[in-house]
N, C-alpha and C. Protein backbone atom coordinates (compact mmCIF):
# COMPACT_ATOMS: atom_id res chain seq x y z
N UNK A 1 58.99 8.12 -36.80
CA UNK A 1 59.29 8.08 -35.38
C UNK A 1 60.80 7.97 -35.17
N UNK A 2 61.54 8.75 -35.97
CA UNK A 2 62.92 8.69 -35.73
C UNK A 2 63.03 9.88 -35.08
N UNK A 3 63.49 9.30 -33.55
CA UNK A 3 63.41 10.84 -32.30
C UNK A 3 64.72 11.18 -32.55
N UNK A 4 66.01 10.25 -33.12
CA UNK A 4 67.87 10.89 -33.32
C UNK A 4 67.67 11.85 -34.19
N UNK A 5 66.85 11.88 -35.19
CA UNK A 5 66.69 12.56 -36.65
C UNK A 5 66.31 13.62 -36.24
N UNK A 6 64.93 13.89 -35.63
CA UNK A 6 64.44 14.81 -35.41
C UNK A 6 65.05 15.81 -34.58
N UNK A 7 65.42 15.06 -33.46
CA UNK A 7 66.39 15.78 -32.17
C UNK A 7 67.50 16.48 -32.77
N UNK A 8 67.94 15.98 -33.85
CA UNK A 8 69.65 16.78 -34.97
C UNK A 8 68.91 17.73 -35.21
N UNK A 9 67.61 18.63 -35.43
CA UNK A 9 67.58 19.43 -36.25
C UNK A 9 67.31 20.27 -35.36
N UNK A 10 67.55 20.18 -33.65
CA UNK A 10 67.34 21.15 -32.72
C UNK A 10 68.93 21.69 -32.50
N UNK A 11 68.73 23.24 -31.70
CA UNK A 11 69.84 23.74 -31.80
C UNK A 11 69.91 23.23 -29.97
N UNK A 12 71.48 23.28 -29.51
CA UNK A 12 71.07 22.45 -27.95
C UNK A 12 70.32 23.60 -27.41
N UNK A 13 70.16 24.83 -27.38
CA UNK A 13 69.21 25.76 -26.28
C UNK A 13 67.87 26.09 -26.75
N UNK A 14 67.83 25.09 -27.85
CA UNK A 14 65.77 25.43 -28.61
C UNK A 14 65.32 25.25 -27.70
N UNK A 15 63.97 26.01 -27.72
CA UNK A 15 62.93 26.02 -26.71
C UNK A 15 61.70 25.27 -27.43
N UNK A 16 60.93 24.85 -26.90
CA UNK A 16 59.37 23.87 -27.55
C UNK A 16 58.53 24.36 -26.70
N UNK A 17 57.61 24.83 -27.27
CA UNK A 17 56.44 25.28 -26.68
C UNK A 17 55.06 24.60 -27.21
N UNK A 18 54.98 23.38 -25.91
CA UNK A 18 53.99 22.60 -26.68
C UNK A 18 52.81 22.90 -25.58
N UNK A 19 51.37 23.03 -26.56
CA UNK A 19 50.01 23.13 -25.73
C UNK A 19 50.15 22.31 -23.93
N UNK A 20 49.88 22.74 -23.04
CA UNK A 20 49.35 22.16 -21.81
C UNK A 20 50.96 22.03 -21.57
N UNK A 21 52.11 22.00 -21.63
CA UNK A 21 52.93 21.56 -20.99
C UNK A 21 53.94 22.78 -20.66
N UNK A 22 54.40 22.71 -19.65
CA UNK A 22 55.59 23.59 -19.27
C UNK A 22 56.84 23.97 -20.61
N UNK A 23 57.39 25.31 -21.01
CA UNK A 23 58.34 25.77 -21.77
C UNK A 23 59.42 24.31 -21.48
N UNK A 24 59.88 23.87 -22.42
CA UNK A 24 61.30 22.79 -22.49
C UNK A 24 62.43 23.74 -23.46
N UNK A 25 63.43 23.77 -22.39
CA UNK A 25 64.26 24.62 -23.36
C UNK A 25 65.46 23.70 -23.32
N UNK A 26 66.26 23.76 -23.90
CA UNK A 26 67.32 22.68 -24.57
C UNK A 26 66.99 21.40 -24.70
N UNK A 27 68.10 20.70 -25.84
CA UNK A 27 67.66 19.69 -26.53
C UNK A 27 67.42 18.66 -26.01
N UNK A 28 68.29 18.63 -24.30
CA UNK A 28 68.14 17.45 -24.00
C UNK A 28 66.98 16.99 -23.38
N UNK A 29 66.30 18.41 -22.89
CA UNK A 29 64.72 18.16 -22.14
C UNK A 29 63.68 17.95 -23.09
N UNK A 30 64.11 18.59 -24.53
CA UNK A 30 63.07 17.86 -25.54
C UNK A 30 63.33 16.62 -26.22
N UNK A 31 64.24 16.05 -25.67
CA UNK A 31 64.48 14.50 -26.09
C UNK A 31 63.85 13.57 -24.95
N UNK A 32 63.62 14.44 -24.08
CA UNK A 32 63.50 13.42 -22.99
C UNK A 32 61.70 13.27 -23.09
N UNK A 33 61.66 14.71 -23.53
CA UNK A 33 59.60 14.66 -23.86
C UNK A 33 59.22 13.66 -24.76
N UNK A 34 60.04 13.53 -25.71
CA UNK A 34 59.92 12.40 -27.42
C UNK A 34 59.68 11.82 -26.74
N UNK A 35 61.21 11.12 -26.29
CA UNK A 35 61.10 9.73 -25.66
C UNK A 35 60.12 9.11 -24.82
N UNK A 36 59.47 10.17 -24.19
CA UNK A 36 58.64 9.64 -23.21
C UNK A 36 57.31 9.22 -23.72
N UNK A 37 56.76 10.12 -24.79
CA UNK A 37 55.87 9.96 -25.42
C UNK A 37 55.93 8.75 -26.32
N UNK A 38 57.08 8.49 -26.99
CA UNK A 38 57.09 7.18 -27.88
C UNK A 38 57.06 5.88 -27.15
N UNK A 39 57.41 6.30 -25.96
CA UNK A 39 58.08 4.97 -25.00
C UNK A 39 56.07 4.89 -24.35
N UNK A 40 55.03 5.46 -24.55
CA UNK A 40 54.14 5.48 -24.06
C UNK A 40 52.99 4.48 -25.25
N UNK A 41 53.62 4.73 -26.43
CA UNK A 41 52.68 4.54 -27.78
C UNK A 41 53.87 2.92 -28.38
N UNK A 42 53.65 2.20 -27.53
CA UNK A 42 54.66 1.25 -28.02
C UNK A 42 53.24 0.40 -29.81
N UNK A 43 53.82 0.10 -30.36
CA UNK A 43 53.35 -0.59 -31.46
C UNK A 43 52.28 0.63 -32.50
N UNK A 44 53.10 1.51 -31.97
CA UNK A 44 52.31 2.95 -33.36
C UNK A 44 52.67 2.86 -34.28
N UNK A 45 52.64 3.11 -35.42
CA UNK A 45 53.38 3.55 -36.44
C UNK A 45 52.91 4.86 -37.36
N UNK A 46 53.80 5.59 -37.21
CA UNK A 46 53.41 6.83 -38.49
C UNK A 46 53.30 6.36 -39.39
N UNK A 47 52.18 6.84 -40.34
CA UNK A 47 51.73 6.15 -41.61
C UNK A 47 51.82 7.03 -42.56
N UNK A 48 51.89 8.21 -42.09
CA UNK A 48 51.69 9.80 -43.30
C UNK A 48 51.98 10.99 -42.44
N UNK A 49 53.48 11.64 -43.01
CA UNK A 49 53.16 12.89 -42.29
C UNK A 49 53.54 14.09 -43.34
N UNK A 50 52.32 14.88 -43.31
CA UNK A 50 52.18 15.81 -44.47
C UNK A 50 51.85 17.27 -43.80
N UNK A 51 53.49 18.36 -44.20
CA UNK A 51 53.68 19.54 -43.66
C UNK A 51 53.75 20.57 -44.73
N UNK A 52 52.92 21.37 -44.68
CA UNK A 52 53.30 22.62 -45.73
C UNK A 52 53.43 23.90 -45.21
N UNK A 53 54.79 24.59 -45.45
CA UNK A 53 55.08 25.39 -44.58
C UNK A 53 54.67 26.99 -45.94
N UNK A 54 54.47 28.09 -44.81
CA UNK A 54 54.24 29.24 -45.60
C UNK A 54 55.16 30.64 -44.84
N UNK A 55 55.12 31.60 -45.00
CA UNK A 55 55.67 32.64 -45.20
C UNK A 55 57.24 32.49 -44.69
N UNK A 56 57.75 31.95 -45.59
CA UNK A 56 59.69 32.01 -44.68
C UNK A 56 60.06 33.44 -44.88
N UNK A 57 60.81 33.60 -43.98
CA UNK A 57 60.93 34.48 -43.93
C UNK A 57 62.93 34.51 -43.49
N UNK A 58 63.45 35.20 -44.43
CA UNK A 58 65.24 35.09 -43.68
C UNK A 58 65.90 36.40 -43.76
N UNK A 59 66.55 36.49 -42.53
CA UNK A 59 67.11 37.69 -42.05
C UNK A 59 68.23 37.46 -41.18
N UNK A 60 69.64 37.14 -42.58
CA UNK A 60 70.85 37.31 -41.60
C UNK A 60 71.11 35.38 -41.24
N UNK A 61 71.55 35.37 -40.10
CA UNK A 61 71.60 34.23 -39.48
C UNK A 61 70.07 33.41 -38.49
N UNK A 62 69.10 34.32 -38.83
CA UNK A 62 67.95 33.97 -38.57
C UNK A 62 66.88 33.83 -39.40
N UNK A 63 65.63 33.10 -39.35
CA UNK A 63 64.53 32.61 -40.06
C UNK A 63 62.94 32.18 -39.34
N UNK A 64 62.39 32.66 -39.68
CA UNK A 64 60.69 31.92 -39.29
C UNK A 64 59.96 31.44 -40.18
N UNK A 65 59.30 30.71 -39.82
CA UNK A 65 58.21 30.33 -40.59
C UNK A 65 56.77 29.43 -39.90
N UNK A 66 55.56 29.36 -41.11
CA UNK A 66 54.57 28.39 -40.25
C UNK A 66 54.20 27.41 -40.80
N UNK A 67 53.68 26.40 -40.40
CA UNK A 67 53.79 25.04 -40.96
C UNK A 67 52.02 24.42 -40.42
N UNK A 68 51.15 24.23 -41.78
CA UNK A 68 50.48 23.79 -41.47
C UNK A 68 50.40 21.75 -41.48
N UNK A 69 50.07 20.97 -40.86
CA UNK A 69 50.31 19.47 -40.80
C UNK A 69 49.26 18.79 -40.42
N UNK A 70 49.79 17.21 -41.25
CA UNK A 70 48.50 16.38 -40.87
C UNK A 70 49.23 15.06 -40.69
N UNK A 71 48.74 14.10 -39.90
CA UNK A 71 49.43 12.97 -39.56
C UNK A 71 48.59 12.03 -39.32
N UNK A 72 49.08 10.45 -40.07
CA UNK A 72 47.97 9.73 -40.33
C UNK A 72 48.97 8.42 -39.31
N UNK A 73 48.31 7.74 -37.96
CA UNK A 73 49.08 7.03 -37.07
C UNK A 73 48.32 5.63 -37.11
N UNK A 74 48.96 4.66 -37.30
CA UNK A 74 48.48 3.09 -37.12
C UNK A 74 48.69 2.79 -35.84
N UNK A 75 47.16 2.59 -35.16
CA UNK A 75 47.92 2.16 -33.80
C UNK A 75 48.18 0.64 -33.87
N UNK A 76 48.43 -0.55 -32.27
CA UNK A 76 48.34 -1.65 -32.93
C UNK A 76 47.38 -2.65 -32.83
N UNK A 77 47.44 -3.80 -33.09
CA UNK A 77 46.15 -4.52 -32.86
C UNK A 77 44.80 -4.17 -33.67
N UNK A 78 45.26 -3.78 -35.07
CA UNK A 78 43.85 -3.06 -35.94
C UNK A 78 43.44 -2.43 -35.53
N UNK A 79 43.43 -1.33 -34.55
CA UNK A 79 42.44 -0.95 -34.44
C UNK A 79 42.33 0.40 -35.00
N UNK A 80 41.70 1.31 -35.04
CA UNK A 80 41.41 2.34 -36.17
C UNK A 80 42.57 3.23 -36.25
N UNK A 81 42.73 4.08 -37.90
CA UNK A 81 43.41 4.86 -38.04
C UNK A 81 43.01 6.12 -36.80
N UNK A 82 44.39 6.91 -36.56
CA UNK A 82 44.40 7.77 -35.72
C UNK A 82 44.34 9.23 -36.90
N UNK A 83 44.10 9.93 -37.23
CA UNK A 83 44.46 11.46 -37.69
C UNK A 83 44.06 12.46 -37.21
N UNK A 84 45.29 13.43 -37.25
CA UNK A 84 45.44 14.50 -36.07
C UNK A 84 45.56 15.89 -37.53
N UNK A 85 45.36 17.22 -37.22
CA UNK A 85 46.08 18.63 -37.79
C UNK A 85 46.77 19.27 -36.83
N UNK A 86 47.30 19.91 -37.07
CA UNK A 86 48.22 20.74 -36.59
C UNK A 86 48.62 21.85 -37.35
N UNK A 87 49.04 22.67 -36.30
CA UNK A 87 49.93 23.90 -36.88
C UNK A 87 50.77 24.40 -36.39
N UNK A 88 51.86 25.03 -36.59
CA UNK A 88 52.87 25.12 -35.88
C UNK A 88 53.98 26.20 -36.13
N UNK A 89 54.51 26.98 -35.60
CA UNK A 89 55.67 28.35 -36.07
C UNK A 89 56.96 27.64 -35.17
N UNK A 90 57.91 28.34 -36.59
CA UNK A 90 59.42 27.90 -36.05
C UNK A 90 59.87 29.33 -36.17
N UNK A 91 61.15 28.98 -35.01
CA UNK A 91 62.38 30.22 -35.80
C UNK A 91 63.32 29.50 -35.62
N UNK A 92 64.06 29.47 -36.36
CA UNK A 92 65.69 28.86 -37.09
C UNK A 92 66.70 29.76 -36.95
N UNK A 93 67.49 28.81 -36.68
CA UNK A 93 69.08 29.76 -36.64
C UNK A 93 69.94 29.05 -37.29
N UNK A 94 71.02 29.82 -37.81
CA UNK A 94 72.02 29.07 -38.52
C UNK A 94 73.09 29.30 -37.73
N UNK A 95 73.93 28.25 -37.27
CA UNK A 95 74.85 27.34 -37.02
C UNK A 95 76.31 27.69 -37.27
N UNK A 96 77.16 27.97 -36.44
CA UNK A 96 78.52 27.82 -37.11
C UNK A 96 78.96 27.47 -38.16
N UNK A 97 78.24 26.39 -38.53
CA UNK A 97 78.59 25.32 -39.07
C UNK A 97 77.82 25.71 -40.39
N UNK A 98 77.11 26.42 -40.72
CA UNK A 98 75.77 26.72 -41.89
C UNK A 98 75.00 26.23 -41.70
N UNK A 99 74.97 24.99 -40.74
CA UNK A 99 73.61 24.25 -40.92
C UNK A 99 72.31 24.68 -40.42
N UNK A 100 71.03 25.28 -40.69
CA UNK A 100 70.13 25.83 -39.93
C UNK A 100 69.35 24.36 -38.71
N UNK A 101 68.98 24.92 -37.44
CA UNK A 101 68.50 24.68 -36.51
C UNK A 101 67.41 25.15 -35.91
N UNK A 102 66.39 24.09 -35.16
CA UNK A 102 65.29 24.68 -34.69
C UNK A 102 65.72 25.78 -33.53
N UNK A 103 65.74 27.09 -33.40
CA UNK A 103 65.93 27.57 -31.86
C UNK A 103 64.51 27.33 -31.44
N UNK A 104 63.36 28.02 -31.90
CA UNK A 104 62.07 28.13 -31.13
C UNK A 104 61.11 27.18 -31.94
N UNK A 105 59.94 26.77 -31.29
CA UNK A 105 58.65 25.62 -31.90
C UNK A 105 57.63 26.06 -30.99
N UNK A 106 56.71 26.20 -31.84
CA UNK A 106 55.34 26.55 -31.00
C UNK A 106 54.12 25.91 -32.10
N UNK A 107 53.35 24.56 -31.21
CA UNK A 107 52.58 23.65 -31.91
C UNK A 107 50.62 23.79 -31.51
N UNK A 108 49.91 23.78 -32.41
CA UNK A 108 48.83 23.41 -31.42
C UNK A 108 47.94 22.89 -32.61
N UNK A 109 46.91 21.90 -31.78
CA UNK A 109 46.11 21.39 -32.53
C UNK A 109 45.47 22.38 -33.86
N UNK A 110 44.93 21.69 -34.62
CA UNK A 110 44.28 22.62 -35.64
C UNK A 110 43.06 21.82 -36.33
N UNK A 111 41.57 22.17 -36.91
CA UNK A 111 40.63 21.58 -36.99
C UNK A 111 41.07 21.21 -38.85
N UNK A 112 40.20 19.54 -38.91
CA UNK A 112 40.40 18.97 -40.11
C UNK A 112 40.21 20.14 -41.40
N UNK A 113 40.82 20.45 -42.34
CA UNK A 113 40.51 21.58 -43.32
C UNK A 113 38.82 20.87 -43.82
């Protein structure tokens, strides 16, 4: 649940395209989605988060790829483990700087394998 960490690896005009919610395009409107969501789940804790990504693909100063995931969440007060799948496509850009960045994210649930 480190939203600074995660938020560094957006480029500022990435777009997130998450299920049910309106396009968020730059970083600061997808910091403000984190936040809101973490600030909602006070005493969670991520317990496991396990991503395996497949076909990269690089061309130039650009990149895609898809990422299948699973995430194992402690809520608080004992009460039961949470686990979710997912799946998800990026495209990446590289940076002035070399460093690659999320430009695009597109997430949606996915059924237990």
């Amino acid at each position: 649940m480190d939203t600074a960490g995660i938020l560094a690896l957006w480029a500022e005009d990435g777009v997130d395209l998450m299920p049910g919610d309106e396009a968020m395009v730059g970083r600061k409107k997808i910091s403000a989605w984190v936040e809101a969501i973490v600030a909602k789940m006070p005493g969670y804790k991520v317990m496991k988060q396990e991503m395996e990504f497949h076909d990269i693909h690089v061309c130039g100063e650009w990149a895609s790829e898809w990422a299948t995931e699973r995430q194992v969440v402690q809520p608080p007060e004992g009460k039961p483990l949470i686990e979710t799948y997912g799946k998800m496509a990026l495209v990446l850009h590289r940076a002035a700087n070399g460093e690659w960045k999320v430009q695009q994210e597109m997430w949606n649930a996915a059924p237990k394998p």
